[in-house]
Structures are given as C-alpha cells and as structure tokens.
N, C-alpha and C. Protein backbone atom coordinates (compact mmCIF):
# COMPACT_ATOMS: atom_id res chain seq x y z
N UNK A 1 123.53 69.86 48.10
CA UNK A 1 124.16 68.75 47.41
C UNK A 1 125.49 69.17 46.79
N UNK A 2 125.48 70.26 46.52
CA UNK A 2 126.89 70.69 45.82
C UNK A 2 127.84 70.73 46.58
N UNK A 3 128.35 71.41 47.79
CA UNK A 3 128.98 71.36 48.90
C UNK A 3 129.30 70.08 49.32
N UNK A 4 128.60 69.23 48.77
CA UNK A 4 128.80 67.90 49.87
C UNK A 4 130.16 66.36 48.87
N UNK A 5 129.63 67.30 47.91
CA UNK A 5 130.81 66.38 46.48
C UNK A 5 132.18 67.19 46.34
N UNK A 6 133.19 66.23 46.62
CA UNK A 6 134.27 66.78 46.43
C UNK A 6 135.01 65.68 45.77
N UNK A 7 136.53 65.64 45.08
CA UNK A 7 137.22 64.82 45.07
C UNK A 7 137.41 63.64 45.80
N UNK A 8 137.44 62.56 46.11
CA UNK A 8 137.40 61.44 46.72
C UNK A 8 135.99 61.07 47.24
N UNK A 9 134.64 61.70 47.18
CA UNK A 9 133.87 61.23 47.60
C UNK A 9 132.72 60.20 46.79
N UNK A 10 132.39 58.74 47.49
CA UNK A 10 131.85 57.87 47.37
C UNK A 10 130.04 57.96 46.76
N UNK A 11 129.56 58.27 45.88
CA UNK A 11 128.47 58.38 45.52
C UNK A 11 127.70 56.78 45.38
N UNK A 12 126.40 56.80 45.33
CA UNK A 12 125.50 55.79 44.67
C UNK A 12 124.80 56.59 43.97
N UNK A 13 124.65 55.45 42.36
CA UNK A 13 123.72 55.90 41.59
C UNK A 13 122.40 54.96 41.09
N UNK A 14 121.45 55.72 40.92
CA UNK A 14 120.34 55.21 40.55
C UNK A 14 120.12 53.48 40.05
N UNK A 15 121.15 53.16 39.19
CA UNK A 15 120.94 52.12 38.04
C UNK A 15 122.92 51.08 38.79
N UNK A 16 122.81 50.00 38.43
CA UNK A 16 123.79 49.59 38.84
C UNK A 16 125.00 49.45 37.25
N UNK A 17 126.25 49.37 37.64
CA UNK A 17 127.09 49.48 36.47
C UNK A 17 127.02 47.54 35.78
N UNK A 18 127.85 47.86 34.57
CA UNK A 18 127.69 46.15 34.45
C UNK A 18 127.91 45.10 35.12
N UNK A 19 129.22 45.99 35.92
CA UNK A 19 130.21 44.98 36.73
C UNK A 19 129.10 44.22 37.83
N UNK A 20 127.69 45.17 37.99
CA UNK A 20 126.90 45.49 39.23
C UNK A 20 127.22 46.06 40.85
N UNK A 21 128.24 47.01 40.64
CA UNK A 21 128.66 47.80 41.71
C UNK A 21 127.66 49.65 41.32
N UNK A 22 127.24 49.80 42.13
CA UNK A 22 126.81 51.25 42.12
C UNK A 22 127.43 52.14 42.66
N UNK A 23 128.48 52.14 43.20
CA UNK A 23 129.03 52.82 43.85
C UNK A 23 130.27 53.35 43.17
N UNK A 24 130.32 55.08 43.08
CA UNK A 24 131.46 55.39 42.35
C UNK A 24 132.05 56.87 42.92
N UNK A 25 133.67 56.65 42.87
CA UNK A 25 134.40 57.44 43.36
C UNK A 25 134.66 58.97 42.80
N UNK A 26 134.37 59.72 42.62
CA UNK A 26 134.79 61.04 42.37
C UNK A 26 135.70 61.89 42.05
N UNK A 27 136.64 61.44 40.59
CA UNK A 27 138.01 62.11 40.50
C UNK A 27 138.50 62.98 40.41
N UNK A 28 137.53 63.87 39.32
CA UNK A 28 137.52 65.13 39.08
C UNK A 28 136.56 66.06 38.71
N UNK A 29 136.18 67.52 39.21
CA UNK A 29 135.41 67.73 39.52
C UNK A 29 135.28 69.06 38.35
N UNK A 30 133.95 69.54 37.95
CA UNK A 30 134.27 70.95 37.17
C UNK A 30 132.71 70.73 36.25
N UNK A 31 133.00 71.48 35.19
CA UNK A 31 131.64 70.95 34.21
C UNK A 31 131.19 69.79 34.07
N UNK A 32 132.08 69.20 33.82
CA UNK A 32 132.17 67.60 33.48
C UNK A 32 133.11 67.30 34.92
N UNK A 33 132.54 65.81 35.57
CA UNK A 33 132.78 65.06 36.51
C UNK A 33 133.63 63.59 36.11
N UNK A 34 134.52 63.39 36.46
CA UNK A 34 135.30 61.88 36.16
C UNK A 34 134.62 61.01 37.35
N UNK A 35 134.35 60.33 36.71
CA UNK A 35 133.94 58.95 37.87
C UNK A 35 134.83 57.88 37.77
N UNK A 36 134.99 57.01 38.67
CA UNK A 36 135.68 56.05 38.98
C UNK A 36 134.55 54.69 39.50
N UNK A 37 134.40 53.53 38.71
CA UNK A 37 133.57 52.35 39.49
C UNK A 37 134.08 51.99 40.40
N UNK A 38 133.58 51.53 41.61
CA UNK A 38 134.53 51.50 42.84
C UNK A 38 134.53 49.39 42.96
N UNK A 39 133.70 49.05 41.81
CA UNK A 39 133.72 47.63 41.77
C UNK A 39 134.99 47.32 40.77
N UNK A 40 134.58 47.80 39.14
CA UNK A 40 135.66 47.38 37.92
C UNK A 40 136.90 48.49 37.94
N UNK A 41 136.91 49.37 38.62
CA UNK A 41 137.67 50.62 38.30
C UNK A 41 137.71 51.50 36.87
N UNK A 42 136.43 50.87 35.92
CA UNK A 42 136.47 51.38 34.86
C UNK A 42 136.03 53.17 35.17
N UNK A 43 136.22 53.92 34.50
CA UNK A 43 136.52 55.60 34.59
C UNK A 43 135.66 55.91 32.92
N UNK A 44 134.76 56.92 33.62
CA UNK A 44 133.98 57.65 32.72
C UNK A 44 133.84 59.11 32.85
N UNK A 45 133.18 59.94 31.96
CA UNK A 45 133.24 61.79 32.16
C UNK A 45 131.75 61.61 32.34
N UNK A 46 130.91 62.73 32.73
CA UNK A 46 129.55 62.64 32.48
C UNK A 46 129.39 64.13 33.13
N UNK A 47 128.55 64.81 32.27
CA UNK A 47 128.17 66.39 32.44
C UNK A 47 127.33 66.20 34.05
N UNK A 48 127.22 67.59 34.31
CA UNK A 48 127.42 67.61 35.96
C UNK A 48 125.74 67.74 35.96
N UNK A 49 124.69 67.81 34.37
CA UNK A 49 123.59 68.02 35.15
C UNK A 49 123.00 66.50 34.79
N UNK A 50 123.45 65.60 33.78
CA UNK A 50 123.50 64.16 33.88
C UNK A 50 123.74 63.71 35.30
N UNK A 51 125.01 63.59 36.10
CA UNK A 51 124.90 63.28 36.97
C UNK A 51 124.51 64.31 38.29
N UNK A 52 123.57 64.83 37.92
CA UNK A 52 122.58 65.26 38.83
C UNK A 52 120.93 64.23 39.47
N UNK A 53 120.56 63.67 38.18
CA UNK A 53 119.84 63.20 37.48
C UNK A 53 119.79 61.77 37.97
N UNK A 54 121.12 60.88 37.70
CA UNK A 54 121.39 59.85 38.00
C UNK A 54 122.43 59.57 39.20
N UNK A 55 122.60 60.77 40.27
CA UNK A 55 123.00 60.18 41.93
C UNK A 55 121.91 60.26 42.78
N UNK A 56 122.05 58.85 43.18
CA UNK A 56 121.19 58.72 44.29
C UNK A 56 121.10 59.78 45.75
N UNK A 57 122.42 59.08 46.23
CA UNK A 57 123.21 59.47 47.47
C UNK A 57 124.21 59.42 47.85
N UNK A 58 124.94 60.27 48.65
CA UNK A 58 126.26 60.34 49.05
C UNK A 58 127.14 59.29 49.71
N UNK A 59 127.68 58.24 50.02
CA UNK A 59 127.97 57.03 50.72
C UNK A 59 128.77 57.39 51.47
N UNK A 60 130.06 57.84 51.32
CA UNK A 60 131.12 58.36 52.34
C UNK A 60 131.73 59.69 51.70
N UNK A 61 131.82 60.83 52.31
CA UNK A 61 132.30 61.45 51.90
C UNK A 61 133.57 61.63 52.80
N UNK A 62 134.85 62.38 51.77
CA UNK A 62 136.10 62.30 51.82
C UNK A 62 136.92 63.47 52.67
N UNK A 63 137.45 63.58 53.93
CA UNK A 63 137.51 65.00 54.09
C UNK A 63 139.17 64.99 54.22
C-alpha cells in the first residue's frame, strides 16, 4: 500500500465527505498527508496512520 500512494493519486475513503464525494486527491505526502476533496475541493492534513485507518482503496493512481 505504501508504494502505491504518491502525489496526484485518487483514493476512496471509508465514510463519505459532507459535500458526499469520497473520493480524494493526494497533495502532499510525508508524516502528515494533504488531501484534496475531489467533489468541494475543500483541503485537509491528517496523520499518515489516521489515514491508514480510513482509506478504502486506490481509484486511479497518477504516474
């Protein structure tokens, strides 16, 4: 799973956002992860073993 997340890649997570899009983009990567909603474009941080926890699956990844 680690190998497979990079910058630009498309995740689903567990629970849907308010907007109700689950799907979120991958900005920046390190301890802490930036997400991007790929519905509202709203942008959040979330520690990397949080979103361990709460990704489903990979949707498109970015090469």
């Amino acid at each position: 799973m680690k190998n497979e997340i990079k910058i630009g890649t498309i995740v689903e997570m567990k629970k849907p956002h308010a907007c109700g899009s689950k799907n979120w983009s991958i900005t920046r990567l390190g301890v802490d992860l930036k997400l991007k909603c790929c519905g509202c474009n709203h942008e959040i941080m979330m520690d990397r073993l949080e979103f361990n926890k709460k990704m489903k699956k990979v949707v498109k990844k970015d090469e």
